[in-house]
N, C-alpha and C. Protein backbone atom coordinates (compact mmCIF):
# COMPACT_ATOMS: atom_id res chain seq x y z
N UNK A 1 17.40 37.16 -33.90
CA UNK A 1 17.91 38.10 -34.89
C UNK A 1 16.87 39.12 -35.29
N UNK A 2 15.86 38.84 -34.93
CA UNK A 2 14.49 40.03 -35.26
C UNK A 2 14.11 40.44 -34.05
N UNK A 3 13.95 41.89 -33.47
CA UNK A 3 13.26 41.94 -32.07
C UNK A 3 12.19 42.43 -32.31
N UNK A 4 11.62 42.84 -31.59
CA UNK A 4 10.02 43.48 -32.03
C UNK A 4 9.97 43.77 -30.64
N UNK A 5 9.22 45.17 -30.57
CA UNK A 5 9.09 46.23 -29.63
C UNK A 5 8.09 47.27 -29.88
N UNK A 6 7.29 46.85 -28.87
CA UNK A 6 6.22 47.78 -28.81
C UNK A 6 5.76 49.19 -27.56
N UNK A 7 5.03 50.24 -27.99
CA UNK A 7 4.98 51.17 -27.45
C UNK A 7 3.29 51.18 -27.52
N UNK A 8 2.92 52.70 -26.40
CA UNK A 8 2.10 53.24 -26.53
C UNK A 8 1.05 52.74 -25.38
N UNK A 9 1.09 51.76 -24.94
CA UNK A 9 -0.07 51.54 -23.09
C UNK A 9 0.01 52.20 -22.97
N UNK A 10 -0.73 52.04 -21.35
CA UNK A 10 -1.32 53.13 -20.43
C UNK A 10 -2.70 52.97 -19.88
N UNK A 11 -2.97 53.95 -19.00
CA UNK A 11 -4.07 53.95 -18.57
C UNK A 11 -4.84 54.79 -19.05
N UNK A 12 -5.98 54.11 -19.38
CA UNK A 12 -7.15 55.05 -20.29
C UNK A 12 -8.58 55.09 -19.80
N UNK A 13 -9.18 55.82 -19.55
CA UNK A 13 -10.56 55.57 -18.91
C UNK A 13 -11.64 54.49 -19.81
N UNK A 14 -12.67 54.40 -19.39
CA UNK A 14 -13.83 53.44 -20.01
C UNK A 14 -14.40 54.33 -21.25
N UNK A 15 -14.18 53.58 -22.24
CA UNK A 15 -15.07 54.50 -23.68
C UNK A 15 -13.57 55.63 -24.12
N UNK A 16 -12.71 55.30 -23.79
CA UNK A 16 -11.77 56.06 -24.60
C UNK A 16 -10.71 55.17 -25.49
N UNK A 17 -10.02 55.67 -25.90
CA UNK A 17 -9.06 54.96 -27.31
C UNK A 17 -7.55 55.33 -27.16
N UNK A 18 -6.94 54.74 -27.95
CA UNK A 18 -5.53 54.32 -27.35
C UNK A 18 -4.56 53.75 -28.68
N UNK A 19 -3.17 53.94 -28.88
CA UNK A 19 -3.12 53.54 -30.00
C UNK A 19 -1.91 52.76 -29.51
N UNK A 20 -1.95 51.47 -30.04
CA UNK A 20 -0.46 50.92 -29.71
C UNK A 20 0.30 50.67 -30.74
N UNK A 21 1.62 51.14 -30.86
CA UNK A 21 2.69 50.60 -31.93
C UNK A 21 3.63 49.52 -31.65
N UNK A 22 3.82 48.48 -32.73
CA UNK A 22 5.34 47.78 -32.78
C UNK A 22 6.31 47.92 -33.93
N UNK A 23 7.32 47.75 -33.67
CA UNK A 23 8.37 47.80 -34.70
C UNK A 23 9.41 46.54 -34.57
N UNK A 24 9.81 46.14 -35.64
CA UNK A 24 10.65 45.35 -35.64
C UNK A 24 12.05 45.69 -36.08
N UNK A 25 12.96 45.19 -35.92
CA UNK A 25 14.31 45.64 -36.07
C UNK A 25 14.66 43.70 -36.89
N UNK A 26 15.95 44.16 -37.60
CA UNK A 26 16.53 43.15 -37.76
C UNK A 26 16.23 43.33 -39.91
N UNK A 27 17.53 42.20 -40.29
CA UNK A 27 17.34 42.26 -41.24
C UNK A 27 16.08 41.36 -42.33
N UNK A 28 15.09 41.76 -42.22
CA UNK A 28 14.54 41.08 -42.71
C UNK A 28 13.62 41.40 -44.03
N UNK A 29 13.56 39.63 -44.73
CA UNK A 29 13.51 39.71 -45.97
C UNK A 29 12.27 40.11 -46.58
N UNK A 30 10.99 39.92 -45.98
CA UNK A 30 9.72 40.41 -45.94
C UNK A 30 9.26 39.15 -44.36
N UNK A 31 7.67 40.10 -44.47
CA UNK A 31 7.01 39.41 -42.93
C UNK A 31 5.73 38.86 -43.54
N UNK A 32 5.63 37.83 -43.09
CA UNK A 32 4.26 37.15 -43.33
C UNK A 32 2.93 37.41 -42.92
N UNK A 33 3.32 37.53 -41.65
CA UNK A 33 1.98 38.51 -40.47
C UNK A 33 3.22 39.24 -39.33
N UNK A 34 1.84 40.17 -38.54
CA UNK A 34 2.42 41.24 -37.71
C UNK A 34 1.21 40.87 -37.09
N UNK A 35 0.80 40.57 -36.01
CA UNK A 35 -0.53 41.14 -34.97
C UNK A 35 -0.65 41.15 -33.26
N UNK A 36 -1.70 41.73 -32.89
CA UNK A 36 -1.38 41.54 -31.27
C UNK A 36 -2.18 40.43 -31.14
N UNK A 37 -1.69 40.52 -29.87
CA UNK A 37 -2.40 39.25 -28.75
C UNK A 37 -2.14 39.52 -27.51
N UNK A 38 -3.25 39.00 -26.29
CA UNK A 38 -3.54 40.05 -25.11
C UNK A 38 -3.71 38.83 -23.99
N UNK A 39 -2.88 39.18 -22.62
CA UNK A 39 -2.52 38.41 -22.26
C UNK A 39 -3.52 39.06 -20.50
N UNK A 40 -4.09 38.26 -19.94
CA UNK A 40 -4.45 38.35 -18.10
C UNK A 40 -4.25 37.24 -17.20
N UNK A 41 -3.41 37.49 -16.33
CA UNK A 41 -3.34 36.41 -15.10
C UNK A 41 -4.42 35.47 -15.48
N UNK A 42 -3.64 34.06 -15.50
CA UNK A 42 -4.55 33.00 -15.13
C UNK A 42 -5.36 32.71 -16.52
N UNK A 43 -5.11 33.26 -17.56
CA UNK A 43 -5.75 33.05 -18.61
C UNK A 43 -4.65 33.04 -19.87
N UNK A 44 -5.25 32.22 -20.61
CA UNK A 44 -4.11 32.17 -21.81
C UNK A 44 -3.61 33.19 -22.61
N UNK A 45 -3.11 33.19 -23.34
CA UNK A 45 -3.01 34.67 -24.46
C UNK A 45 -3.96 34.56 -25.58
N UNK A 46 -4.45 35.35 -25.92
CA UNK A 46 -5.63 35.15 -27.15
C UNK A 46 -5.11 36.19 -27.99
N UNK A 47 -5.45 35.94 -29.34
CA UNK A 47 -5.80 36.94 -30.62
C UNK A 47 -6.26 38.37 -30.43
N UNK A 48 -5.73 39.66 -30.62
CA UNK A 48 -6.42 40.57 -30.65
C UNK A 48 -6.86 41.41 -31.98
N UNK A 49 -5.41 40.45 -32.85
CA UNK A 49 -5.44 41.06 -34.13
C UNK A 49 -4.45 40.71 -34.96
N UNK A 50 -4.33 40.25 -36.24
CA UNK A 50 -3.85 40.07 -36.80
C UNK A 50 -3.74 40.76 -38.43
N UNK A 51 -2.46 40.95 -39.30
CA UNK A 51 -2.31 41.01 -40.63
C UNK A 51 -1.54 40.74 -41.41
N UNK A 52 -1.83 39.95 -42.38
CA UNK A 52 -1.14 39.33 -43.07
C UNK A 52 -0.29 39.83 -44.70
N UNK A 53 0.56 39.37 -45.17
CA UNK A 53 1.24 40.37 -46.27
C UNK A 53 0.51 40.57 -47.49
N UNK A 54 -0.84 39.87 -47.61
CA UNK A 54 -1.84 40.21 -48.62
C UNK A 54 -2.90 40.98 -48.16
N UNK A 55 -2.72 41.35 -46.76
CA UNK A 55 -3.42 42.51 -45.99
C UNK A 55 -4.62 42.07 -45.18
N UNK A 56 -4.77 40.90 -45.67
CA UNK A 56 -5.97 40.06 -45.07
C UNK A 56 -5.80 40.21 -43.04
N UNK A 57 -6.88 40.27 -42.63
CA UNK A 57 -7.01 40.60 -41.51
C UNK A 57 -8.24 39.83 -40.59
N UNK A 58 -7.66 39.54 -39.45
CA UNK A 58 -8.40 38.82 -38.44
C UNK A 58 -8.43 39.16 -37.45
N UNK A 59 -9.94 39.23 -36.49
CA UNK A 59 -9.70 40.08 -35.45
C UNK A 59 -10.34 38.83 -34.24
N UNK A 60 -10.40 39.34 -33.10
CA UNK A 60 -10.96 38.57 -32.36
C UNK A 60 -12.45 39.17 -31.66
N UNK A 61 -13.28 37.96 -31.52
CA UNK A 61 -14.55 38.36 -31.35
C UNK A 61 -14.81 39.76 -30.96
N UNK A 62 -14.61 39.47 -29.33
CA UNK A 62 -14.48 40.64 -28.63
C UNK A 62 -14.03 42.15 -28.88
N UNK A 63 -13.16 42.48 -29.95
CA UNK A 63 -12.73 43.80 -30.27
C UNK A 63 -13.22 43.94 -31.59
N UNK A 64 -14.15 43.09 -32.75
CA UNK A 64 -14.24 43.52 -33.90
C UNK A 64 -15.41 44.80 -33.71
N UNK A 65 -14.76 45.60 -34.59
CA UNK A 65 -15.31 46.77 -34.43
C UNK A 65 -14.73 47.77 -34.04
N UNK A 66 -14.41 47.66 -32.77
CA UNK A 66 -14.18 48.32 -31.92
C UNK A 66 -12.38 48.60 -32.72
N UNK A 67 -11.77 47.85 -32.49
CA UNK A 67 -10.10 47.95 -32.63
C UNK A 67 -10.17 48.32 -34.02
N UNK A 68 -8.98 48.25 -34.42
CA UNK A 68 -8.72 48.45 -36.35
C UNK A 68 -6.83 48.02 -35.88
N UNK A 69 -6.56 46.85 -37.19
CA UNK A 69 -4.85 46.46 -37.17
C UNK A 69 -4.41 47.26 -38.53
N UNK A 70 -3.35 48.10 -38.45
CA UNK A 70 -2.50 48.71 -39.65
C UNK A 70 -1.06 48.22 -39.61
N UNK A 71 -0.92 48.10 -40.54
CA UNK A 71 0.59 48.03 -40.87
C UNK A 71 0.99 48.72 -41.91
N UNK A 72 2.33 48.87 -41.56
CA UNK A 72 3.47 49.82 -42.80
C UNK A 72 4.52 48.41 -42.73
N UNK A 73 4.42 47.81 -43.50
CA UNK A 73 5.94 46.78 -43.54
C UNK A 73 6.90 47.54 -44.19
N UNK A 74 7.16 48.18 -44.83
CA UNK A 74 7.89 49.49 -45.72
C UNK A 74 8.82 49.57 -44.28
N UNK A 75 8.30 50.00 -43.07
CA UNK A 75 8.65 50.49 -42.05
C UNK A 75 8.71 49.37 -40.69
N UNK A 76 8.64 48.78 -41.03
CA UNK A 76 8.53 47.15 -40.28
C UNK A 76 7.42 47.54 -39.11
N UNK A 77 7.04 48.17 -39.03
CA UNK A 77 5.54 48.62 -38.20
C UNK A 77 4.26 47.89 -38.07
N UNK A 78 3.76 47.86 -37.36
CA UNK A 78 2.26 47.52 -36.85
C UNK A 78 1.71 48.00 -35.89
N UNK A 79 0.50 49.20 -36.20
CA UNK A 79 -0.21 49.55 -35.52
C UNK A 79 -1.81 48.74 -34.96
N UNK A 80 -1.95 49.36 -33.42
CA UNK A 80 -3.17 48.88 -33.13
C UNK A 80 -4.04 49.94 -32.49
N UNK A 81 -4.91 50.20 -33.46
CA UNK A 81 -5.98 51.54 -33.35
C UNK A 81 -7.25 51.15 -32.13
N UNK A 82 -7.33 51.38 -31.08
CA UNK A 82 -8.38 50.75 -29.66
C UNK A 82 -9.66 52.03 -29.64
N UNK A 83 -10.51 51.63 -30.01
CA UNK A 83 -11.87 52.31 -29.95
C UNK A 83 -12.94 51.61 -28.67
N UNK A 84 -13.53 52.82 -27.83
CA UNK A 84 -14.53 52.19 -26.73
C UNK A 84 -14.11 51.37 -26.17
N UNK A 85 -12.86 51.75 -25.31
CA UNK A 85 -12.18 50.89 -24.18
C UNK A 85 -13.00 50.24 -23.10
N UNK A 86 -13.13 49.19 -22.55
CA UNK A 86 -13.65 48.61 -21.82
C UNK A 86 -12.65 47.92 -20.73
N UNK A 87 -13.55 47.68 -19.41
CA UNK A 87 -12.48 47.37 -18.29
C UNK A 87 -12.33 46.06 -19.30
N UNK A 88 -12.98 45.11 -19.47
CA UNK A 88 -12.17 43.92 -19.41
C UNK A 88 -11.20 43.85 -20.85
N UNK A 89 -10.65 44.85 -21.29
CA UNK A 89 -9.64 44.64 -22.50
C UNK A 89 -8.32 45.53 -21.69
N UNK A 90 -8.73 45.62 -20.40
CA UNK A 90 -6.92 45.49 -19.52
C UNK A 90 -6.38 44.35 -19.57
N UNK A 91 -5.45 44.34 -19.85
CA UNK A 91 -4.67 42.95 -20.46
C UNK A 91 -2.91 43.74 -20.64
N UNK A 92 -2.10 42.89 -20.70
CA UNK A 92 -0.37 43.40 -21.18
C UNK A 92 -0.66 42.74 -23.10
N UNK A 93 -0.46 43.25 -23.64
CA UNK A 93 -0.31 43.14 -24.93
C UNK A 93 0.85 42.90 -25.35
N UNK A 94 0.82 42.11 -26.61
CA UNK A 94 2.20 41.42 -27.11
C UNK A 94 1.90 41.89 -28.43
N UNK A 95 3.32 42.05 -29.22
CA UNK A 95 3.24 42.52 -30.64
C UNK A 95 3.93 40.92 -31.07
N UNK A 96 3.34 40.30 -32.53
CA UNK A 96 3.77 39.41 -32.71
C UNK A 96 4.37 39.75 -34.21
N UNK A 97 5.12 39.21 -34.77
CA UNK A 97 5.93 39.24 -36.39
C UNK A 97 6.39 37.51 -36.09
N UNK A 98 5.99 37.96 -37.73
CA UNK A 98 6.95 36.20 -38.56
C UNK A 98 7.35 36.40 -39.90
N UNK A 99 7.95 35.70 -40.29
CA UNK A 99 8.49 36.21 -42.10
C UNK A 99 9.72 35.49 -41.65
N UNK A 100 10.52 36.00 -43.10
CA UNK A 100 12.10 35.55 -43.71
C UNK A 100 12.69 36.71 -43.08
N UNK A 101 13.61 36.43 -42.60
CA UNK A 101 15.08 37.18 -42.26
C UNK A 101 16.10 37.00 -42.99
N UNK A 102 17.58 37.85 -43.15
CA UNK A 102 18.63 37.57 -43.92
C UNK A 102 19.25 37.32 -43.11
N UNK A 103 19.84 36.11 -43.44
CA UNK A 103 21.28 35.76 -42.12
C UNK A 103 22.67 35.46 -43.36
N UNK A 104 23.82 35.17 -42.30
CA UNK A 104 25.00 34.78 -43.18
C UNK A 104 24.95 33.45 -43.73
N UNK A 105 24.29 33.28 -43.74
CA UNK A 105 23.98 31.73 -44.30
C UNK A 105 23.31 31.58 -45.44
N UNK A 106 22.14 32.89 -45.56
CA UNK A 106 21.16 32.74 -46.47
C UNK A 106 19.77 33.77 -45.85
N UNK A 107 18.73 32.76 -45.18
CA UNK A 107 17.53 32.79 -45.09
C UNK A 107 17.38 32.20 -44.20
N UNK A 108 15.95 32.83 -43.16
CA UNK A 108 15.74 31.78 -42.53
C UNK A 108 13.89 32.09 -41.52
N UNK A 109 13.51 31.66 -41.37
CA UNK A 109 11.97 32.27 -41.10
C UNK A 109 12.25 32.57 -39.62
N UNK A 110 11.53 33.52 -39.44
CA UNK A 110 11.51 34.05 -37.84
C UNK A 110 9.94 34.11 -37.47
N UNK A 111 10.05 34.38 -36.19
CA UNK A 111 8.93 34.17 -35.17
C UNK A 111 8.87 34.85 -34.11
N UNK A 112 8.93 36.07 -33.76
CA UNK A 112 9.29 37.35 -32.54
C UNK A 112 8.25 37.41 -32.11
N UNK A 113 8.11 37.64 -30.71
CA UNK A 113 7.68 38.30 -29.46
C UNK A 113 8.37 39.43 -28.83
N UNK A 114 7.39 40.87 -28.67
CA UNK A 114 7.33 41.39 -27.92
C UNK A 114 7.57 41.34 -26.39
N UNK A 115 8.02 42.22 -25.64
CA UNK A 115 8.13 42.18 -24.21
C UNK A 115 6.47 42.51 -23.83
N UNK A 116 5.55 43.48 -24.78
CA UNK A 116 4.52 43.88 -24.00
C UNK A 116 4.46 44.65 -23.26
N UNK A 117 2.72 45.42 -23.50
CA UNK A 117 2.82 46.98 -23.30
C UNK A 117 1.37 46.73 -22.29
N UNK A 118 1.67 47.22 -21.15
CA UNK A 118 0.55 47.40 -20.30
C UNK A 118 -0.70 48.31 -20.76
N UNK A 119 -1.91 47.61 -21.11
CA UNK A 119 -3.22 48.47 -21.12
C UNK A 119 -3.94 48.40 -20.24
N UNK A 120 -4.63 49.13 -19.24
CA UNK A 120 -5.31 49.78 -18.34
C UNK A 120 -6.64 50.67 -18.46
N UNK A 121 -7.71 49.62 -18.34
CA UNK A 121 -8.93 50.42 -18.57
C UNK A 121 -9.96 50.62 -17.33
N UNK A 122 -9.87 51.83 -17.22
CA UNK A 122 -10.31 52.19 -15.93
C UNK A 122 -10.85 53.34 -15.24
N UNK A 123 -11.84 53.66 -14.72
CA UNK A 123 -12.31 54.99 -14.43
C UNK A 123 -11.12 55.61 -13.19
């Protein structure tokens, strides 16, 4: 009942920046967190970023600094700001959301995944 869909990959050279968006659709009642997570053959999915509805924010080793996570929940949005691209942060990226939704029933907590947005870092 919530989808979440993200934009904005591509291929970007080494040391350049990139901005990725998600949005969520669906009726929902507020979101708990919104963040990415970055996925390569043969390796698990890890943390790239996270934020939470008191704004609190977590990043993962590898990109602190470098990245920045925004959100507009107003707009069911979550941005991901990519500073000093590096080959190894080619990865397909996932936009993640969780929170309360409104259903005919009431309420009910959700948990969405993204399809994922190809990033490409590369001379």
């Amino acid at each position: 009942q919530v989808q979440v869909v993200e934009s904005g990959g591509g291929l970007v050279q080494p040391g350049g920046s990139l901005r990725l968006s998600c949005t969520a659709s669906g009726n929902i009642l507020r979101f708990n967190v919104m963040g990415w997570y970055r996925q390569v053959p043969g390796k698990e999915r890890e943390l790239v970023a996270a934020i939470s509805r008191g704004g609190y924010t977590n990043y993962g080793d590898s990109v602190k600094v470098r990245f920045t996570i925004a959100e507009d929940f107003a707009t069911k949005t979550v941005y991901l700001h990519m500073n000093s691209l590096k080959p190894e942060d080619t990865a397909v990226y996932y936009c993640h959301a969780a929170g309360t939704v409104i259903v005919d029933s009431g309420q009910e907590h959700f948990n969405s995944w993204g399809q994922g947005t190809q990033v490409t870092v590369s001379a």
